[in-house]
Protein backbone atom coordinates (compact mmCIF):
# COMPACT_ATOMS: atom_id res chain seq x y z
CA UNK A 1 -17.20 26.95 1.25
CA UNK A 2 -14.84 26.32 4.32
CA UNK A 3 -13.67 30.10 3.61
CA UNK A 4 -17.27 31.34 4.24
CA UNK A 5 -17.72 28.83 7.50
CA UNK A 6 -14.23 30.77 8.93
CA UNK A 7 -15.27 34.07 8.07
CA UNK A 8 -18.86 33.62 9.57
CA UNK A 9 -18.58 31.13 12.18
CA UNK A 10 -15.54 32.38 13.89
CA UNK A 11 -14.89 35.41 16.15
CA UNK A 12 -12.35 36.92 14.30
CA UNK A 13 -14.08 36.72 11.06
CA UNK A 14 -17.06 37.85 12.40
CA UNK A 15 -14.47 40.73 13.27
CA UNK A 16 -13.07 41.14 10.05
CA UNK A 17 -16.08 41.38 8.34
CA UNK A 18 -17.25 44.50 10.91
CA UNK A 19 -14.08 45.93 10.19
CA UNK A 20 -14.35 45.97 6.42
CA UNK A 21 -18.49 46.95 6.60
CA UNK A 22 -17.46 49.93 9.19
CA UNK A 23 -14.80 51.09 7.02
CA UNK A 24 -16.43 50.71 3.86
CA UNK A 25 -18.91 53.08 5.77
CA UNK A 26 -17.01 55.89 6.93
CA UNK A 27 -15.62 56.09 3.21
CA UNK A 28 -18.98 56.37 1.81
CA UNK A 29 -19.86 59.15 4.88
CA UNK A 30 -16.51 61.25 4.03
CA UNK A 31 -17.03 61.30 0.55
CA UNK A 32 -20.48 62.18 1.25
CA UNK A 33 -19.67 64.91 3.76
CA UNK A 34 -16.99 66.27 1.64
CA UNK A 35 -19.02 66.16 -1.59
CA UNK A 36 -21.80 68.31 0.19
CA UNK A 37 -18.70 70.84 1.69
CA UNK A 38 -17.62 71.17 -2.00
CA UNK A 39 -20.82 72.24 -3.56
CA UNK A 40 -21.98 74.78 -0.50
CA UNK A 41 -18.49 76.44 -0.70
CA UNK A 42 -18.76 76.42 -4.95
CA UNK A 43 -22.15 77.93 -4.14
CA UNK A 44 -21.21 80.82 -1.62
CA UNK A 45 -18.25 81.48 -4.04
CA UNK A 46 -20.66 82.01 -6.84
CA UNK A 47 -22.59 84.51 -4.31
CA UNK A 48 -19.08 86.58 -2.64
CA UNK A 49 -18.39 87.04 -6.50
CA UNK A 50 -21.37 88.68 -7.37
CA UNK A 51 -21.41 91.26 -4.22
CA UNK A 52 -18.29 92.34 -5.32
């Protein structure tokens, strides 16, 4: 319980926790992003293959 009073009640935990949210978020974004990236490019591969 005094853990959770630190982490919330003080700046710097406050901090930390923004830190691991934000981080935790970008992840989520790249992997997202990249995901996407991966599947268009399989799908325009599929496409140049066939033209030629």
């Amino acid at each position: 319980m005094e853990a959770l009073k630190l982490l919330f009640g003080t700046d710097i935990g406050l901090l930390s926790v923004f830190t691991v949210v934000f981080a935790t978020g970008t992840v989520v974004f790249i992997y997202g992003y990249a995901r996407r990236k991966m599947e268009e490019d399989g799908k325009n591969a599929v496409k140049n293959a066939i033209k030629k």
